[in-house]
N, C-alpha and C. Protein backbone atom coordinates (compact mmCIF):
# COMPACT_ATOMS: atom_id res chain seq x y z
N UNK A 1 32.39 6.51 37.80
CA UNK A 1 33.36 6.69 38.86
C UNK A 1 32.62 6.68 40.20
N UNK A 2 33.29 5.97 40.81
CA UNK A 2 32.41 5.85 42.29
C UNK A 2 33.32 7.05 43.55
N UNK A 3 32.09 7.40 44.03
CA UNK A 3 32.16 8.48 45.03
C UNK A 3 33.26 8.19 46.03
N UNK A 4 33.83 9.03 46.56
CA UNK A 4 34.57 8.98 47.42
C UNK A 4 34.08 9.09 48.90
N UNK A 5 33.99 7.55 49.38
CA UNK A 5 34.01 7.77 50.73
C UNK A 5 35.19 7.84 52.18
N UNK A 6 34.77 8.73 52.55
CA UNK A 6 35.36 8.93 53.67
C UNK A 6 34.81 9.53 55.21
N UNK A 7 35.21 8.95 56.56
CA UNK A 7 34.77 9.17 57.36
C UNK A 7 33.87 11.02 57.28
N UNK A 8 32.80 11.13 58.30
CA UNK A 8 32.53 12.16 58.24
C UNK A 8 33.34 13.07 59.03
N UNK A 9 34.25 12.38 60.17
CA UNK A 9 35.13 13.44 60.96
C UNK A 9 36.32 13.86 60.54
N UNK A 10 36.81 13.17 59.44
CA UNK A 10 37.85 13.40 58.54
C UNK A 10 38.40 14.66 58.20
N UNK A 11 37.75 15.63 57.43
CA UNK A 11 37.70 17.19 57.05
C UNK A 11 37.54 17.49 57.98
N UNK A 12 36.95 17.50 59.41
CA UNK A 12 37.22 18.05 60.88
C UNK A 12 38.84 17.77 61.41
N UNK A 13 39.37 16.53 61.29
CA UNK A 13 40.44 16.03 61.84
C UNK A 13 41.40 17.08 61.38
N UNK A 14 41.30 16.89 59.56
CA UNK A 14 42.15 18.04 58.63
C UNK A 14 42.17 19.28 59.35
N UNK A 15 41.11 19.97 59.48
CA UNK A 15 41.30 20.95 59.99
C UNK A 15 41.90 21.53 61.49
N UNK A 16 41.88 20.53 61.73
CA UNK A 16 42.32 20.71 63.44
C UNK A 16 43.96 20.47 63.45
N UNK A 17 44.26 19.72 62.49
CA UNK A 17 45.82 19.43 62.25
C UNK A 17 46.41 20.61 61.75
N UNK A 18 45.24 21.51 60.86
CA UNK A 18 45.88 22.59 60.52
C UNK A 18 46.35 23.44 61.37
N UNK A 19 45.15 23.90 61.94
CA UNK A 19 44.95 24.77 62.78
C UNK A 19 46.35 24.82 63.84
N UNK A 20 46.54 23.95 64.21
CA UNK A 20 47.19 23.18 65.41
C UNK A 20 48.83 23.76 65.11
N UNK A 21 48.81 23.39 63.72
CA UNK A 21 50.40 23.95 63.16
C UNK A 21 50.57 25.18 62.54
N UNK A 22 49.58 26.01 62.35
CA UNK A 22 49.50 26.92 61.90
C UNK A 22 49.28 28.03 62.80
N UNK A 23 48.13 27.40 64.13
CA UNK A 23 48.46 28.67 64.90
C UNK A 23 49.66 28.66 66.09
N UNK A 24 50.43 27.16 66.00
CA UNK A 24 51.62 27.65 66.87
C UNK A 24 53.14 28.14 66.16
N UNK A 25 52.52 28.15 64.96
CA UNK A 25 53.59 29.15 64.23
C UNK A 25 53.20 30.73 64.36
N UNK A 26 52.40 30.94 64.70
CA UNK A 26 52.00 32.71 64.79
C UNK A 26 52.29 32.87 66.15
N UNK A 27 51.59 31.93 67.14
CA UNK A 27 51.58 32.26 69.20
C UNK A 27 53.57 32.20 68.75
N UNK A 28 53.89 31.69 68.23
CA UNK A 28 55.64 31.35 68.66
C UNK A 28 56.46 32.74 68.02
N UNK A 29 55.66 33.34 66.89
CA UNK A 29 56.17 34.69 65.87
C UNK A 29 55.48 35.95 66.98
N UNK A 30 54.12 35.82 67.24
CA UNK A 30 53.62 36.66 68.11
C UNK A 30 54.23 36.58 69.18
N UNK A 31 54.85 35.94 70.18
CA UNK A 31 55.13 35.73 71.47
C UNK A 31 56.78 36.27 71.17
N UNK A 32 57.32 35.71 69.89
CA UNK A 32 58.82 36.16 69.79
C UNK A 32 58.48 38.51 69.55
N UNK A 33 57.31 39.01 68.89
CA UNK A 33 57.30 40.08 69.05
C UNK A 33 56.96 40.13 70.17
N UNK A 34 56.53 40.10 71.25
CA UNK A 34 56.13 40.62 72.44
C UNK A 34 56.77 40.36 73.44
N UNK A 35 57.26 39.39 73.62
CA UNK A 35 58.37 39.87 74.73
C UNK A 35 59.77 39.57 74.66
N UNK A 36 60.22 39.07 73.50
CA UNK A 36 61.90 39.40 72.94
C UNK A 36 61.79 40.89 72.38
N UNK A 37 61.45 41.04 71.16
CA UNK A 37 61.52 42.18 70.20
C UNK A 37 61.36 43.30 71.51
N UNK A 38 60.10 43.32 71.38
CA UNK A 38 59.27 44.47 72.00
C UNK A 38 58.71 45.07 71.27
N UNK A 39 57.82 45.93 71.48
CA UNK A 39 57.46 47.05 70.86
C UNK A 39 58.10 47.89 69.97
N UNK A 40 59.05 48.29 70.75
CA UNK A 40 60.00 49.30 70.16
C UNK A 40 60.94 48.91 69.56
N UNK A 41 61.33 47.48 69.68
CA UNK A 41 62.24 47.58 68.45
C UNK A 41 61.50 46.62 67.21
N UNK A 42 60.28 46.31 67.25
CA UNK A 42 59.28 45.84 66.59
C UNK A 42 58.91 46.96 65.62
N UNK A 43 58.60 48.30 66.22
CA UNK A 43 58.46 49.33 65.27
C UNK A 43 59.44 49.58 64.05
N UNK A 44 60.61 49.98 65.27
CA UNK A 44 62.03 50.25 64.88
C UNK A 44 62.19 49.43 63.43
N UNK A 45 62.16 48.14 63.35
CA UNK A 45 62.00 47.33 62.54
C UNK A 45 61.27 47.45 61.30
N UNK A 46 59.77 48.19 61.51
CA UNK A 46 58.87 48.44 60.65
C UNK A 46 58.99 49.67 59.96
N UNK A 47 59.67 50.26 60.60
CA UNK A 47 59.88 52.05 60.19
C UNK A 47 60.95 51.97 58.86
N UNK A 48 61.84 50.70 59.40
CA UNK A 48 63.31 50.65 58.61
C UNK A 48 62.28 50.03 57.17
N UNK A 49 61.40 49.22 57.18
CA UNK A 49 60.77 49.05 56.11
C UNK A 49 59.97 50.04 55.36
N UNK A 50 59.74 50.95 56.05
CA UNK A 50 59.07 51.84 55.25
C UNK A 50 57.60 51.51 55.19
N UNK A 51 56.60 51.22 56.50
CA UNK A 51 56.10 50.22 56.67
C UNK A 51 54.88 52.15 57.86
N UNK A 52 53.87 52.26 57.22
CA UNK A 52 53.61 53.34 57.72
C UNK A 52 52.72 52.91 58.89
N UNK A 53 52.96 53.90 59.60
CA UNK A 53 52.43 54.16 61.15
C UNK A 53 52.87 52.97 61.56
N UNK A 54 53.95 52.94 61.45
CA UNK A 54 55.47 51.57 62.45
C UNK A 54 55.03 51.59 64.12
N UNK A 55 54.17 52.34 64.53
CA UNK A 55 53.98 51.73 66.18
C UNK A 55 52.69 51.31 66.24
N UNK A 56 51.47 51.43 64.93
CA UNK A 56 50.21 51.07 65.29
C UNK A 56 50.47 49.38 64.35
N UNK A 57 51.68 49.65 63.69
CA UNK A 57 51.43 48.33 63.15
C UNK A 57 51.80 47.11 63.71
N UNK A 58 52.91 47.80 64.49
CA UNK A 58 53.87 46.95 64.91
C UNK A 58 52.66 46.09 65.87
N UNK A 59 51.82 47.07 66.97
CA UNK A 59 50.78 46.13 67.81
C UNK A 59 49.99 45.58 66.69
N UNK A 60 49.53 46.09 66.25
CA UNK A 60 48.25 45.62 64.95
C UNK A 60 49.21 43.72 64.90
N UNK A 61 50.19 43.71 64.15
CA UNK A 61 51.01 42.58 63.79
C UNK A 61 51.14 42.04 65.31
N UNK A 62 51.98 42.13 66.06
CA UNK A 62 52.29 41.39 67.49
C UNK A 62 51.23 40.39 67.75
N UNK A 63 49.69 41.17 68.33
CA UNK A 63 48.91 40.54 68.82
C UNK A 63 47.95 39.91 67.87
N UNK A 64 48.08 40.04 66.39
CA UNK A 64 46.99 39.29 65.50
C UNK A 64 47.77 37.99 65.46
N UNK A 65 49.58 38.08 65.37
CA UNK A 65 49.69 36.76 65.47
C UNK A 65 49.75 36.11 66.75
N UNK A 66 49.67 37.13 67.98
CA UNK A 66 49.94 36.42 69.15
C UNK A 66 48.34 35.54 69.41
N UNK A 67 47.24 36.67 69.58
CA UNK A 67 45.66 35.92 69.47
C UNK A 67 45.00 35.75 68.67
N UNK A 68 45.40 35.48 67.24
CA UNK A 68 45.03 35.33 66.32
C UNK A 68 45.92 33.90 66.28
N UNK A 69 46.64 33.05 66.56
CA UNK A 69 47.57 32.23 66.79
C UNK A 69 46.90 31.51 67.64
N UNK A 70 46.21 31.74 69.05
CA UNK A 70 46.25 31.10 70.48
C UNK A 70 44.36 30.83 69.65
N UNK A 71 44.08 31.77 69.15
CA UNK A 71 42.71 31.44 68.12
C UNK A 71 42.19 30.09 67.49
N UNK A 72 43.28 30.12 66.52
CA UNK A 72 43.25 28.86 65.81
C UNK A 72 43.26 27.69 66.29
N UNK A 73 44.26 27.30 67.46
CA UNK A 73 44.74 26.03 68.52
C UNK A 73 43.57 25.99 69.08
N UNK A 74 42.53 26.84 69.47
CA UNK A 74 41.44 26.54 70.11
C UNK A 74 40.31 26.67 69.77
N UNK A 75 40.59 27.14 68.28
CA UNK A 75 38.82 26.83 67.50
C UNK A 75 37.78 28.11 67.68
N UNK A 76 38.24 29.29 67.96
CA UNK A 76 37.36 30.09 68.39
C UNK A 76 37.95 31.54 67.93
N UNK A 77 36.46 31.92 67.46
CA UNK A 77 36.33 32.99 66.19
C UNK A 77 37.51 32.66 64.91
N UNK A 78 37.32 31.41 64.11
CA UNK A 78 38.20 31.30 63.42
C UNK A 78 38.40 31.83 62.31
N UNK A 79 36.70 32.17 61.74
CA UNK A 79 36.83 32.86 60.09
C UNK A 79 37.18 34.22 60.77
N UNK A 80 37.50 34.86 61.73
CA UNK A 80 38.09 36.25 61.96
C UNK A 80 38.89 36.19 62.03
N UNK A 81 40.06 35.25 63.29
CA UNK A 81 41.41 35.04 63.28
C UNK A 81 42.15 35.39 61.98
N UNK A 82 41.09 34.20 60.70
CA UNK A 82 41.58 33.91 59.57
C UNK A 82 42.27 35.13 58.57
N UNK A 83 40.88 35.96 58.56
CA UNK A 83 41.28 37.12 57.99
C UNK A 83 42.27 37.94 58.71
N UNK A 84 42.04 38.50 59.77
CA UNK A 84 43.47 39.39 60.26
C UNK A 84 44.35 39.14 60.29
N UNK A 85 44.60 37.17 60.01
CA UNK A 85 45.83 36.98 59.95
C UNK A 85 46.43 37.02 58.43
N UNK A 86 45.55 36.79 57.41
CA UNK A 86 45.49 37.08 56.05
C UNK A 86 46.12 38.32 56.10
N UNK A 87 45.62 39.18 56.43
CA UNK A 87 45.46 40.64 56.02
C UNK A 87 46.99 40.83 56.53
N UNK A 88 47.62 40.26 57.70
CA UNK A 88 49.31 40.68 58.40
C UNK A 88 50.12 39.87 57.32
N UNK A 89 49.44 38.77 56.71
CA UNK A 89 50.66 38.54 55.93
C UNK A 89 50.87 38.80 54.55
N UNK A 90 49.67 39.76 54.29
CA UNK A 90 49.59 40.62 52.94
C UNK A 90 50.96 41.46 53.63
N UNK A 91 50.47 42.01 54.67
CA UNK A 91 51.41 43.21 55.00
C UNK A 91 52.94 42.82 54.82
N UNK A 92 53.23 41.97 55.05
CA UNK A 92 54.01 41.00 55.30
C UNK A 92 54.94 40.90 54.16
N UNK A 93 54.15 40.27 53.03
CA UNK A 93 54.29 40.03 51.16
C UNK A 93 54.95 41.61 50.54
N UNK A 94 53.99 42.61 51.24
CA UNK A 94 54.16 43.80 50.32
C UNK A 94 55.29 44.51 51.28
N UNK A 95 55.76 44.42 52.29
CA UNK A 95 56.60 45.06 52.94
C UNK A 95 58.00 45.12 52.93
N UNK A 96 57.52 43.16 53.03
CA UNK A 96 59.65 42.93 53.67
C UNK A 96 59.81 41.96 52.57
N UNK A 97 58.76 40.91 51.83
CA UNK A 97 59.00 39.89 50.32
C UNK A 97 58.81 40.26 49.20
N UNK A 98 57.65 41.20 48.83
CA UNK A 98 57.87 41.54 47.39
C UNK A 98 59.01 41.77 46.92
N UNK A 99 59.06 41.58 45.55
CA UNK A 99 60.15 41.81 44.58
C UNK A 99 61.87 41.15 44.74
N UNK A 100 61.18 39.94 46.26
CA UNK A 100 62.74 38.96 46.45
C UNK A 100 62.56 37.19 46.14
N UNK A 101 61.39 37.40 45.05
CA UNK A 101 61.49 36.14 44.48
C UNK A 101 60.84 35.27 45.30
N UNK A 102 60.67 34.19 45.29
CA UNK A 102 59.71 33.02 45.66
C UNK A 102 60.23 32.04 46.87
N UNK A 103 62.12 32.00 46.85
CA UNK A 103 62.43 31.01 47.68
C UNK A 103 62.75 32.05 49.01
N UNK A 104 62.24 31.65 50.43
CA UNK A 104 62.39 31.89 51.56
C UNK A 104 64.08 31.93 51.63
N UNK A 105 65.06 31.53 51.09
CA UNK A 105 66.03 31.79 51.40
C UNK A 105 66.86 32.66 51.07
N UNK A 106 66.11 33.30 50.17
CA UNK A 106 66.73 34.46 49.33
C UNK A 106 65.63 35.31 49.71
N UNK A 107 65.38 35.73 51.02
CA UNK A 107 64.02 36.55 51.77
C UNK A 107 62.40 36.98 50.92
N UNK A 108 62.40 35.46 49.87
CA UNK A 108 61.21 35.44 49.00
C UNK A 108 59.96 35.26 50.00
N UNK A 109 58.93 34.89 49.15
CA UNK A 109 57.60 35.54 49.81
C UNK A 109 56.85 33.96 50.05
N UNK A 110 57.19 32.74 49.79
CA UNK A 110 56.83 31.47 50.06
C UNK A 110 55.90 31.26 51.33
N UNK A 111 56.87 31.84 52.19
CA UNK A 111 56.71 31.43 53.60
C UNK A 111 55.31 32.42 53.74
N UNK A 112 55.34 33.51 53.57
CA UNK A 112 53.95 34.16 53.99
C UNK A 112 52.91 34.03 52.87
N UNK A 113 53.07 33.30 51.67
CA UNK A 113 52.11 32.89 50.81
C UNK A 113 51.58 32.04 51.19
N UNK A 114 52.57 31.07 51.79
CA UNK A 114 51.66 29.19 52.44
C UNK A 114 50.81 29.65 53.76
N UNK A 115 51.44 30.69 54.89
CA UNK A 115 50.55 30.85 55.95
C UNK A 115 49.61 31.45 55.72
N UNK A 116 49.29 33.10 54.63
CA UNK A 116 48.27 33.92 54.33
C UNK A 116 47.29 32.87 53.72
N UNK A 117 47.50 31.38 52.75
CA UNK A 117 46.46 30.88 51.86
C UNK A 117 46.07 30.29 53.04
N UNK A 118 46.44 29.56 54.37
CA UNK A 118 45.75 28.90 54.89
C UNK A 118 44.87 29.55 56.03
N UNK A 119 45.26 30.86 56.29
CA UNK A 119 44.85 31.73 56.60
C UNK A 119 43.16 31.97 56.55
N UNK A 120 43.88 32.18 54.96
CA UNK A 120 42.01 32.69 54.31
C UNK A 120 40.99 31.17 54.06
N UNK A 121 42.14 29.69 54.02
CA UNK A 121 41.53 28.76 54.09
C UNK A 121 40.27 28.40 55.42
N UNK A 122 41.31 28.57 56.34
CA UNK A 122 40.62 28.63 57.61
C UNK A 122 39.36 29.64 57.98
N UNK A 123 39.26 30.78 57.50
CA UNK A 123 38.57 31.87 57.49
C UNK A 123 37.42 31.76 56.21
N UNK A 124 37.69 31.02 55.63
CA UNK A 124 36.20 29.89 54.57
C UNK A 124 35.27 28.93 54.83
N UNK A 125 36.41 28.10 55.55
CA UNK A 125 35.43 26.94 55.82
C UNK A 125 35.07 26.86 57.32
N UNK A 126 35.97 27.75 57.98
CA UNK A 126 35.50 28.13 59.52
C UNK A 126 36.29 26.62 60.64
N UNK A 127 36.48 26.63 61.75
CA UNK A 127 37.16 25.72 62.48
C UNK A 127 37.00 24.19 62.09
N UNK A 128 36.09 24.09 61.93
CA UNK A 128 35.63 21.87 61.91
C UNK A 128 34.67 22.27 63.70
N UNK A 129 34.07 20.53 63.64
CA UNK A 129 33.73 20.44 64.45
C UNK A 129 34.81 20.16 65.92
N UNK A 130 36.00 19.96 65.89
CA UNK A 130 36.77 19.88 67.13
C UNK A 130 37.54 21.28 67.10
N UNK A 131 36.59 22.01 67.76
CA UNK A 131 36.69 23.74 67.89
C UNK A 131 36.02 24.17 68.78
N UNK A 132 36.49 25.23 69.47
CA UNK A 132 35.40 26.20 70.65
C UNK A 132 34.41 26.56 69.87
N UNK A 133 34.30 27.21 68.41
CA UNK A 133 33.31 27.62 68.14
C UNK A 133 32.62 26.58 67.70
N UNK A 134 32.76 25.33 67.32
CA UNK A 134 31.49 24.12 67.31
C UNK A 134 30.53 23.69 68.75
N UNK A 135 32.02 24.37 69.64
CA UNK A 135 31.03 23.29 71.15
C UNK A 135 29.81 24.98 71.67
N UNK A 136 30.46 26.40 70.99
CA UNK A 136 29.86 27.17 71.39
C UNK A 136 28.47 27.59 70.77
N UNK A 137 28.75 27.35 69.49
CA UNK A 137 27.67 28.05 68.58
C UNK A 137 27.01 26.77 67.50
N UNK A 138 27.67 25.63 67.76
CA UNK A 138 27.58 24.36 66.75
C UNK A 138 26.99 24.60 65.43
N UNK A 139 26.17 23.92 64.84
CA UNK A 139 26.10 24.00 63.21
C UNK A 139 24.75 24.35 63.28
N UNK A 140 24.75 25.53 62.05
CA UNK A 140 23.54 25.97 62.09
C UNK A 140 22.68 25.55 61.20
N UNK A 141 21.75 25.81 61.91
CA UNK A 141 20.16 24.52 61.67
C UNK A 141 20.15 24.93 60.01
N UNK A 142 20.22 26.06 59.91
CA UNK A 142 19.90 25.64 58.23
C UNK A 142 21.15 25.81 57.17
N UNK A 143 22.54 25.53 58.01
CA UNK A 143 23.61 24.74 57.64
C UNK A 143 23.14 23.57 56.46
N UNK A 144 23.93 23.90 55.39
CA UNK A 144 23.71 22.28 54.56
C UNK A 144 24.57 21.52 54.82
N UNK A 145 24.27 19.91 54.84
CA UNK A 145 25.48 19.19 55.33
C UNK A 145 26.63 18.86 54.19
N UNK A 146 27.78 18.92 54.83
CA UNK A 146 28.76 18.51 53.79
C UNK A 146 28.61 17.68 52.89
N UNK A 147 28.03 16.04 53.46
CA UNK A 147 27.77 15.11 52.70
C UNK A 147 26.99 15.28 51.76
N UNK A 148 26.27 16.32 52.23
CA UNK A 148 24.87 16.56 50.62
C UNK A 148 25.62 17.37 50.18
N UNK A 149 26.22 18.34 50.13
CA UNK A 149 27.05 19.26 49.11
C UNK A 149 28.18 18.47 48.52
N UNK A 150 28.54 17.52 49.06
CA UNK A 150 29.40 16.63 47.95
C UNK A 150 28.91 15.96 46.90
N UNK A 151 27.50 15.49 47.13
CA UNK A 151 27.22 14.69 46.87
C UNK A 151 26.29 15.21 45.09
């Protein structure tokens, strides 16, 4: 079987497409808590879930998806973004979707399973090279290259 070639900016491109749709689904969820919701009825919200310490979470949630969101679109600190945003949509799964089944329309847990996996995806393999953190910190020297780990 012969190897699969493909450009080397390719898995960069991927990732930037991700990124791109993934963190303006959080800046648009984060931005809808912060200045529609608010705070307070963001809590209000969390309390009714049964969702403990409803005013540290409510910020904890707001701003991981608000800069944890504006994160991703720009490539910078991404394996951190990744996780805190992981970690809100655990909160997420166990709060307001567990135990309502799989389809988003019947308030199942789909929707925060596809964003939490890409989440922790992003927070693995880290931004790509079309990222703040490539132009800031670029690849480290004793980085192995992709092509040899495929290979």
């Amino acid at each position: 079987m012969l190897p699969l070639r493909r450009p080397p900016a390719l898995p960069d491109a991927g990732l930037l497409i991700g990124r791109l749709a993934v963190g303006v689904i959080f800046v648009a969820h984060g931005w809808q808590k912060v200045a529609d919701t608010g705070h307070s009825g963001v809590a209000a919200g969390f309390d009714k879930l049964g969702i403990p310490l409803p005013d540290v979470a409510a910020v904890f949630c707001s701003y991981v998806e608000l800069i944890g969101g504006i994160a991703l679109i720009v490539g910078l600190l991404v394996p951190v973004a990744g996780v805190l945003i992981a970690v809100n949509m655990a909160g997420a799964f166990w709060y307001a979707h567990r135990g309502q089944g799989l389809f988003l329309d019947e308030g199942g847990f789909e929707y925060v399973m596809v964003l939490g996996a890409a989440a922790l995806l992003f927070a693995a393999t880290g931004a790509g090279r079309f990222s703040l953190d490539a132009l800031l910190w670029g690849r480290r020297e004793n980085a192995p290259d992709r092509e040899s780990v495929a290979a």
